[in-house]
Protein backbone atom coordinates (compact mmCIF):
# COMPACT_ATOMS: atom_id res chain seq x y z
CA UNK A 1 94.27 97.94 105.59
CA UNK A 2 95.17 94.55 104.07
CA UNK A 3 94.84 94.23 100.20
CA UNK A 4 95.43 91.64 97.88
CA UNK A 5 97.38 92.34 94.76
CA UNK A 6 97.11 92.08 91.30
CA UNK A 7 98.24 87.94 91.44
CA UNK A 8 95.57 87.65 94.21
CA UNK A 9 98.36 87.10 97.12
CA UNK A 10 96.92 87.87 100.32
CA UNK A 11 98.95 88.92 103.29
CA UNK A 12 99.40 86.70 105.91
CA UNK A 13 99.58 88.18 109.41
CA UNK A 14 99.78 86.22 112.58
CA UNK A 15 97.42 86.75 115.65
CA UNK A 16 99.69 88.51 117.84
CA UNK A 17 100.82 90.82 115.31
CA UNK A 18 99.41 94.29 115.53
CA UNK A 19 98.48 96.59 112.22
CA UNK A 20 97.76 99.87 112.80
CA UNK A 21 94.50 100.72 111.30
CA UNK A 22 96.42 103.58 109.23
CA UNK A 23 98.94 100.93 107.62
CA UNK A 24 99.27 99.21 104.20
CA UNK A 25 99.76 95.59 103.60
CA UNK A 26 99.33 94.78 99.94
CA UNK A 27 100.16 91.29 98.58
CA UNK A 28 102.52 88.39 99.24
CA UNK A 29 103.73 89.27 102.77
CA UNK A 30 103.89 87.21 105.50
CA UNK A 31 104.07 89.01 109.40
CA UNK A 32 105.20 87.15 112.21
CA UNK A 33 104.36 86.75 115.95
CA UNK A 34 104.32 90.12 118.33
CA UNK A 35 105.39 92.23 115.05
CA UNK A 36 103.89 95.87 115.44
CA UNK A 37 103.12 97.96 112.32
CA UNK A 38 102.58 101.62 112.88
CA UNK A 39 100.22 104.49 111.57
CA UNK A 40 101.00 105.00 107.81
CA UNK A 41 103.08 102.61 107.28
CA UNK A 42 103.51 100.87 103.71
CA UNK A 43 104.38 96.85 103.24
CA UNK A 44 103.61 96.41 100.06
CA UNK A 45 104.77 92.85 97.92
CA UNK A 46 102.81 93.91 94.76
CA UNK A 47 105.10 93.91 91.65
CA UNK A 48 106.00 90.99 89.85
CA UNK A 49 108.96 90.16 87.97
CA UNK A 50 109.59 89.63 83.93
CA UNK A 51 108.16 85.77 84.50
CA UNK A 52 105.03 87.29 86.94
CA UNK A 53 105.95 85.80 90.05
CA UNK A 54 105.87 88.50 92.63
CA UNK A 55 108.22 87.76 95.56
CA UNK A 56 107.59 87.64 99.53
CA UNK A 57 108.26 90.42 101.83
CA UNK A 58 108.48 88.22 105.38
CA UNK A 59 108.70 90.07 108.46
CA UNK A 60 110.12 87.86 111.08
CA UNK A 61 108.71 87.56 114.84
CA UNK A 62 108.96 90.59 117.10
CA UNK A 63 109.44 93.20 114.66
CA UNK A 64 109.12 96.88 114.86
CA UNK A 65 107.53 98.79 111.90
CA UNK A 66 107.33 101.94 112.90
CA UNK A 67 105.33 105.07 111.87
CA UNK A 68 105.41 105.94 107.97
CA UNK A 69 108.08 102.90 106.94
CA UNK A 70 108.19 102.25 103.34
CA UNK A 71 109.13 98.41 102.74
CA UNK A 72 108.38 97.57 99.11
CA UNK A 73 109.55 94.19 97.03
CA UNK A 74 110.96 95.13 93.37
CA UNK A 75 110.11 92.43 90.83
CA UNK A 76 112.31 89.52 91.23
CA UNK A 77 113.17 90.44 94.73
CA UNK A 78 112.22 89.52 97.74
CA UNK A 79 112.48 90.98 101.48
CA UNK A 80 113.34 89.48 104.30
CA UNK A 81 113.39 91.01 107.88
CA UNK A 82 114.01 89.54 110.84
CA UNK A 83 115.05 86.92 113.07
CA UNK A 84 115.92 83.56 111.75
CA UNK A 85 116.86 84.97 107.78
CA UNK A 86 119.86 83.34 105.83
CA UNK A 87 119.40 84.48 102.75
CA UNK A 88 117.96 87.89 102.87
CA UNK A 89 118.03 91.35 101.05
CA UNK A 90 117.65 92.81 103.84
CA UNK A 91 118.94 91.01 107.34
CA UNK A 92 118.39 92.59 111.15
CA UNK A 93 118.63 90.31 114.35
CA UNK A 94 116.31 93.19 116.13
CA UNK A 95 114.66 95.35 114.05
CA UNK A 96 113.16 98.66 114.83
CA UNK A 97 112.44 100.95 111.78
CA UNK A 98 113.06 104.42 112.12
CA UNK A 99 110.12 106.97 111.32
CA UNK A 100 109.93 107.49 107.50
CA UNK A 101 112.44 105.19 106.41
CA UNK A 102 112.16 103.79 102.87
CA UNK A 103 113.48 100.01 101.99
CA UNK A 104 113.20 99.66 98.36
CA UNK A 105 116.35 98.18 96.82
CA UNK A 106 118.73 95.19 97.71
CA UNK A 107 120.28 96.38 100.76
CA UNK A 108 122.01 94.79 103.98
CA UNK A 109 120.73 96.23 107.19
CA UNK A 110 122.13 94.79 110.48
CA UNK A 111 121.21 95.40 114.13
């Protein structure tokens, strides 16, 4: 399901991309080209920060979301996952997110 959040950001999800109908996207995200998003998965860019901005969670081209994956922007922080990212919070050349993993803080994940 794709949801709008509270600022009235609505995700933006390229054509080849594939959501799973069981998956989340709330907000400011942005998903690239062949990313896949699987069952009960959870992308949410919903919370702002202190000035009520609330941050992009971009998920670069061929991506792999996989089934139950948590990836949620703090307030004042965005996320960043994928290929061509230079200034990320989080930073993978090939992603492919284990089952049930939870991204929630500032963190550095490499591939």
């Amino acid at each position: 399901m794709i949801y709008r959040n509270h600022a009235g950001d609505k995700p933006i999800v390229h054509a080849t991309a594939t959501i799973h109908p069981s998956a989340v996207v709330i907000g400011n995200v942005q998903i690239g080209e062949k990313v896949f998003v699987g069952p009960n998965a959870v992308i949410r860019a919903d919370e702002p920060c202190p000035e009520g901005k609330v941050e992009a969670i971009v998920i670069g081209s061929e991506v792999n979301i996989q089934d139950g994956v948590i990836i949620h922007a703090l307030g004042g922080s965005p996320v960043l996952v994928g290929n061509g990212v230079t200034d990320p919070v989080i930073l993978v050349t090939t992603v492919l997110s284990v089952l049930k993993a939870l991204f929630s803080r500032p963190a550095s994940v490499k591939g």
